[in-house]
Protein backbone atom coordinates (compact mmCIF):
# COMPACT_ATOMS: atom_id res chain seq x y z
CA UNK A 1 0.00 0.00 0.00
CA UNK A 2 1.79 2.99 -0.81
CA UNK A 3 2.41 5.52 1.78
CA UNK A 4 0.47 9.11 0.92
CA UNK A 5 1.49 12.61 2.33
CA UNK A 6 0.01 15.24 2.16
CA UNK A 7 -3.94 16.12 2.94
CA UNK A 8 -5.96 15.58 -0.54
CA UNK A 9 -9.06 13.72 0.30
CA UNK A 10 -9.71 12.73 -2.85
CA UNK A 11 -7.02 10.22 -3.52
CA UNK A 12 -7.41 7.03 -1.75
CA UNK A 13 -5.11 4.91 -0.34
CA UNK A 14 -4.56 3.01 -3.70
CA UNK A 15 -3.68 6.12 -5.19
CA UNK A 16 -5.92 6.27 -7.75
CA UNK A 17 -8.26 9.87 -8.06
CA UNK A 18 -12.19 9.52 -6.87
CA UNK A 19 -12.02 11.56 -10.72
CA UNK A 20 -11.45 8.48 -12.40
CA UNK A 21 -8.18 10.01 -13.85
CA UNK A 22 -5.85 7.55 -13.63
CA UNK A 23 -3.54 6.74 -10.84
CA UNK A 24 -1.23 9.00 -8.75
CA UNK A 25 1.85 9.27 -9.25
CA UNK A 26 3.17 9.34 -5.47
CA UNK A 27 4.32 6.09 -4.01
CA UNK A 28 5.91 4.56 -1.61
CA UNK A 29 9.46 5.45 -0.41
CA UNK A 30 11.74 2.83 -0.80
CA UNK A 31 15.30 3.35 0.93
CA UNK A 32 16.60 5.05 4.05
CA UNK A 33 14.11 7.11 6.06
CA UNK A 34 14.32 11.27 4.47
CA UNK A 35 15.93 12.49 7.85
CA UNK A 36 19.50 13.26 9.01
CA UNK A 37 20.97 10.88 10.66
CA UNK A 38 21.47 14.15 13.64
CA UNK A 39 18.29 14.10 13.35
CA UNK A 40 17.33 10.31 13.66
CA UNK A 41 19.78 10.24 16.69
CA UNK A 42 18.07 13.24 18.69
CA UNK A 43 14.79 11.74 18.06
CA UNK A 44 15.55 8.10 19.25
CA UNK A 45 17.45 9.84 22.72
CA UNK A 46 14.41 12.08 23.09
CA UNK A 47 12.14 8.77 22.86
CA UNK A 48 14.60 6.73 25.00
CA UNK A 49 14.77 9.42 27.30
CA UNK A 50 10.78 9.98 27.83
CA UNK A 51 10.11 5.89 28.11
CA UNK A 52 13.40 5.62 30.63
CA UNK A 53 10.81 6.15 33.52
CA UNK A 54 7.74 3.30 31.93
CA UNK A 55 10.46 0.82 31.16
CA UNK A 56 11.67 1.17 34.79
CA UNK A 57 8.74 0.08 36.20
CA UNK A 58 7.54 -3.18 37.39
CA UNK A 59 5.91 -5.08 35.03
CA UNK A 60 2.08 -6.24 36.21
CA UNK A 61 1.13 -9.22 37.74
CA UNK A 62 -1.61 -9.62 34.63
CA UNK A 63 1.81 -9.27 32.00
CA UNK A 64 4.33 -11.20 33.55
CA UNK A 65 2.08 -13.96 33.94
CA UNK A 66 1.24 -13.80 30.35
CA UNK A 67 4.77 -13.63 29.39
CA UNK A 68 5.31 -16.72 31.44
CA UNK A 69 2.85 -18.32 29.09
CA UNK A 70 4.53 -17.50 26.16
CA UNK A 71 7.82 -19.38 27.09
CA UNK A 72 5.73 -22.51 28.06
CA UNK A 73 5.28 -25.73 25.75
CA UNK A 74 2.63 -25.23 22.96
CA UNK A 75 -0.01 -27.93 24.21
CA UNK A 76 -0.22 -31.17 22.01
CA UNK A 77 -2.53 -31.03 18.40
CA UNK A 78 -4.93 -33.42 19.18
CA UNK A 79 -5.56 -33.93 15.32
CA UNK A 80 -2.20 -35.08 14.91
């Protein structure tokens, strides 16, 4: 699905014009993301920095339990 910027309502998200015109020519960026890489790094300290305090806290008794799960033994396929 290609990725559209911008704010025309009348292009979908195929692309194509509600005018029946054809298609748009705007598509989806393939290759590195379009910022610095100054600016990459500020954003992922800024991010690191704001979830320092979340990923410092316990986890709940509802998620660790269902983490616990998750490293158990899939139970048997009993239509094998």
């Amino acid at each position: 699905m290609p990725i559209i910027r911008g704010g025309n309502p009348r292009i979908r998200q195929t692309g194509a014009r509600d005018s029946g015109t054809g298609a748009d020519a705007r598509t989806a960026h393939s290759g590195p993301p379009p910022l610095a890489p100054n600016i990459r790094r500020h954003l992922g300290l800024s991010l690191r920095t704001f979830y320092a305090a979340t990923l410092a806290e316990p986890v709940d008794d509802r998620i660790a339990a269902l983490l616990d799960r998750l490293g158990e033994k899939p139970p048997a396929n009993p239509l094998s």
